[in-house]
N, C-alpha and C. Protein backbone atom coordinates (compact mmCIF):
# COMPACT_ATOMS: atom_id res chain seq x y z
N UNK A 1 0.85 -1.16 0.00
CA UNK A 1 0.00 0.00 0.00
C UNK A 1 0.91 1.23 0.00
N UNK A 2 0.34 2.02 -0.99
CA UNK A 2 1.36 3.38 -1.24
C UNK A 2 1.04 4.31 0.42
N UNK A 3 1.96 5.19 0.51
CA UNK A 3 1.82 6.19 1.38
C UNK A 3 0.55 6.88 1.42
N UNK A 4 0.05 7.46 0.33
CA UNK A 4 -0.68 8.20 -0.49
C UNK A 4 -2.31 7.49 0.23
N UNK A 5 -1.95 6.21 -0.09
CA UNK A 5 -3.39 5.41 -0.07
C UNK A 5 -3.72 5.11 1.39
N UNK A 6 -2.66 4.95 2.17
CA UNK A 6 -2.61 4.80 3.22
C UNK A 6 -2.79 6.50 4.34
N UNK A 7 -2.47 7.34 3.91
CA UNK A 7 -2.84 8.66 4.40
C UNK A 7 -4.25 8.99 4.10
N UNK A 8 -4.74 8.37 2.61
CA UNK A 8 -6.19 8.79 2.44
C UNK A 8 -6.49 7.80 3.13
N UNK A 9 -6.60 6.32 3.52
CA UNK A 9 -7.69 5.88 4.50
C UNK A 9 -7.64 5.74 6.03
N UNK A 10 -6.32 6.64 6.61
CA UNK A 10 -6.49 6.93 7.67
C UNK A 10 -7.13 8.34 7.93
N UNK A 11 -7.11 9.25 7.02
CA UNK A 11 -7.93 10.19 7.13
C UNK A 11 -9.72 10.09 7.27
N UNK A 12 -9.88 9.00 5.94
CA UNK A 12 -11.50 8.59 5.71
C UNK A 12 -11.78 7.83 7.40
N UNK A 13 -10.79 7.00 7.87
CA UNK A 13 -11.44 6.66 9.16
C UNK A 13 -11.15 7.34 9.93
N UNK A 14 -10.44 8.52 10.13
CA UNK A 14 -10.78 9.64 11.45
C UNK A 14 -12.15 10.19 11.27
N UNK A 15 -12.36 10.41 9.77
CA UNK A 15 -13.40 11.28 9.98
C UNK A 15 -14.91 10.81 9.67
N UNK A 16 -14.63 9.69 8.95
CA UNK A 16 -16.12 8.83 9.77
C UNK A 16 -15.83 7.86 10.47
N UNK A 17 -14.97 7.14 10.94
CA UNK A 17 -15.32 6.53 11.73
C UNK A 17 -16.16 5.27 11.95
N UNK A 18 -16.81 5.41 12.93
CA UNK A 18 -17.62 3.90 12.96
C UNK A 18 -19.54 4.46 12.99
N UNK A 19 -19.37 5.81 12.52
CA UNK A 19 -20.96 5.87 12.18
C UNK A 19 -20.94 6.70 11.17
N UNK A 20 -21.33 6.35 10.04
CA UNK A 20 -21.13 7.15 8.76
C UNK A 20 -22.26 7.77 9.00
N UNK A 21 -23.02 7.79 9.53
CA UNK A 21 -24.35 8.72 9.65
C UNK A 21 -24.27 10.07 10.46
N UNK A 22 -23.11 10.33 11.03
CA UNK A 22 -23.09 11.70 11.85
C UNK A 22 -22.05 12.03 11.38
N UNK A 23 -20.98 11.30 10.21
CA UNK A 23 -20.46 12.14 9.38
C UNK A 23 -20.72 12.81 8.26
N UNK A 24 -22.11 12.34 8.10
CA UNK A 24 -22.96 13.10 6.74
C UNK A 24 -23.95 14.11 7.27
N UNK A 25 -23.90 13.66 8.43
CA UNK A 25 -24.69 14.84 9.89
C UNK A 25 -24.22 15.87 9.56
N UNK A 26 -22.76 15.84 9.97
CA UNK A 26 -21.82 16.79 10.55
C UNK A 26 -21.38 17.55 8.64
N UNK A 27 -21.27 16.93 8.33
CA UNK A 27 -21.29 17.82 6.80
C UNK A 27 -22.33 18.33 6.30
N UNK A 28 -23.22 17.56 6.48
CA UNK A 28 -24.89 18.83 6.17
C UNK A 28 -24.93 19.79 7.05
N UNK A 29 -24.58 20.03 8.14
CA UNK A 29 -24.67 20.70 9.23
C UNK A 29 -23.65 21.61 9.07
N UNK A 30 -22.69 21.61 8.52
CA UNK A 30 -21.70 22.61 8.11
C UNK A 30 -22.42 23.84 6.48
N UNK A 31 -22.88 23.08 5.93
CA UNK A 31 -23.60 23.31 4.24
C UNK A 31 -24.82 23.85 5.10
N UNK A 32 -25.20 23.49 5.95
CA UNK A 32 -27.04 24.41 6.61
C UNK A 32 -26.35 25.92 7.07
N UNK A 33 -25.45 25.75 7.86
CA UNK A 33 -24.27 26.86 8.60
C UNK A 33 -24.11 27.62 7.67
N UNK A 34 -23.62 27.21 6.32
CA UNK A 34 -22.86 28.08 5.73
C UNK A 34 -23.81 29.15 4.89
N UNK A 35 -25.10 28.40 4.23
CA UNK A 35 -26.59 28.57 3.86
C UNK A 35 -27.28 30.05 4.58
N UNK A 36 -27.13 29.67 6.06
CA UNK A 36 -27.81 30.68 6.63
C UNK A 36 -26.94 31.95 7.28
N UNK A 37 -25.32 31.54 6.74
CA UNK A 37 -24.80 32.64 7.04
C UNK A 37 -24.84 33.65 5.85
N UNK A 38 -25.37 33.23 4.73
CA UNK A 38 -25.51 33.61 3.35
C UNK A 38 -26.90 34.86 3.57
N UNK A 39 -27.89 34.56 4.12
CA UNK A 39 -28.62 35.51 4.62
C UNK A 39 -28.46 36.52 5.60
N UNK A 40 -29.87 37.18 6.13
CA UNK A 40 -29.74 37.66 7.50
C UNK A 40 -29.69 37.49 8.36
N UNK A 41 -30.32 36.29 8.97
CA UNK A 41 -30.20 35.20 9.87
C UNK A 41 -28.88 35.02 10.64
N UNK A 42 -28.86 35.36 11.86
CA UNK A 42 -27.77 34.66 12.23
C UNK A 42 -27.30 32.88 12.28
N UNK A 43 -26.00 32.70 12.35
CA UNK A 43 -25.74 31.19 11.88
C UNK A 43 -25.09 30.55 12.74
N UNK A 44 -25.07 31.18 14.15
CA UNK A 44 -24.22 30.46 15.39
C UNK A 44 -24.98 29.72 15.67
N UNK A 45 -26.45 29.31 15.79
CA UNK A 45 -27.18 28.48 16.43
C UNK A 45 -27.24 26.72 15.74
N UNK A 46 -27.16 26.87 14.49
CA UNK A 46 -27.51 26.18 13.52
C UNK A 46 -26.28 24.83 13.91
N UNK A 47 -24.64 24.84 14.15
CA UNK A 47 -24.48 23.41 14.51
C UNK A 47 -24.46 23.22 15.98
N UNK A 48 -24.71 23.91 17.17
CA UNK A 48 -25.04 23.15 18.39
C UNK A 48 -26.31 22.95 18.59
N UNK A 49 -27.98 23.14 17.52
CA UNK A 49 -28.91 22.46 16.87
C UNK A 49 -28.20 20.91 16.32
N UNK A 50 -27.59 20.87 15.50
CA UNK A 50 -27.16 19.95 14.79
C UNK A 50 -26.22 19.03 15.75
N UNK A 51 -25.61 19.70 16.52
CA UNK A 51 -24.87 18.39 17.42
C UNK A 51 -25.79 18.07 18.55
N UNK A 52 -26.93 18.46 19.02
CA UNK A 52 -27.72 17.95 19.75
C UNK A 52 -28.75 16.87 19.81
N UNK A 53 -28.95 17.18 17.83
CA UNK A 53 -29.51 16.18 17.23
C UNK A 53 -29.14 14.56 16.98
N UNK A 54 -27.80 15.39 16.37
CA UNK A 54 -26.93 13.93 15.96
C UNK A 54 -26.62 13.29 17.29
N UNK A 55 -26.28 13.66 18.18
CA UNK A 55 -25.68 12.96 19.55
C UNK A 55 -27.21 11.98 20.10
N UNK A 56 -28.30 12.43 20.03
CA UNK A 56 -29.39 11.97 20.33
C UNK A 56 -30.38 10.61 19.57
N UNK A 57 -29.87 11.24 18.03
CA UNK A 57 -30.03 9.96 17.23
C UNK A 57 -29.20 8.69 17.27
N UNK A 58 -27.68 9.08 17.06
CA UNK A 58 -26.70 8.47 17.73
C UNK A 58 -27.31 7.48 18.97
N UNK A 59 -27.29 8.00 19.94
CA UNK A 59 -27.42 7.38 21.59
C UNK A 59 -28.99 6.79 21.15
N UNK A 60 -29.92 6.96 20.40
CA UNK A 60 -31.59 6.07 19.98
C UNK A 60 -30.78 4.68 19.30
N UNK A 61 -30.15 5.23 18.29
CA UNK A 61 -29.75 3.91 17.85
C UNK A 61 -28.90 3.05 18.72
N UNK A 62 -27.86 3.89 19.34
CA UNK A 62 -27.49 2.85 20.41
C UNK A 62 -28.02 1.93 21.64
N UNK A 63 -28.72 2.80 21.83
CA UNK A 63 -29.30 1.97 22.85
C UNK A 63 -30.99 1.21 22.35
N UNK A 64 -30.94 0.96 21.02
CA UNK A 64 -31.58 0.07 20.60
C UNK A 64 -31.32 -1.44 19.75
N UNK A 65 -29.92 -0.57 19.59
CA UNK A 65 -29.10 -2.02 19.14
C UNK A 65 -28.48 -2.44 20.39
N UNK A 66 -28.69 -2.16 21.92
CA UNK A 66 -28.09 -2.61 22.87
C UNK A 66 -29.49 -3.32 23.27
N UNK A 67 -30.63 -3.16 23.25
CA UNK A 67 -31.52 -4.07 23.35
C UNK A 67 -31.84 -5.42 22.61
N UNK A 68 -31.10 -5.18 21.30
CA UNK A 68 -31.38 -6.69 20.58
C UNK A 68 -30.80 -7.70 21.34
């Protein structure tokens, strides 16, 4: 394995990780941020909305796959 290939898939697993679903969270949630800083609206609220969410869906699914 080249260097190259090996730097890109230690990067791809820092940054998703073991739930690809709050890394597509966390990137829509950056693109909603960036959206409403484009208006008048202020845009500080928009990802600790978004990390409250994801952490919550997160912890539903967990602790429903801890019930199976």
């Amino acid at each position: 394995m080249s260097a190259v290939t090996a730097a890109a898939l230690g990067v791809w697993n820092f940054v998703v990780g073991d739930d690809w679903r709050a890394a597509i969270g966390v990137v829509v949630a950056i693109a909603a941020t960036a959206l409403v800083a484009t208006s008048t609206v202020a845009a500080w609220w928009v990802l600790p909305l978004a990390v409250v969410a994801l952490l919550a869906d997160s912890l539903r699914r967990a602790a429903r796959a801890g019930q199976r």
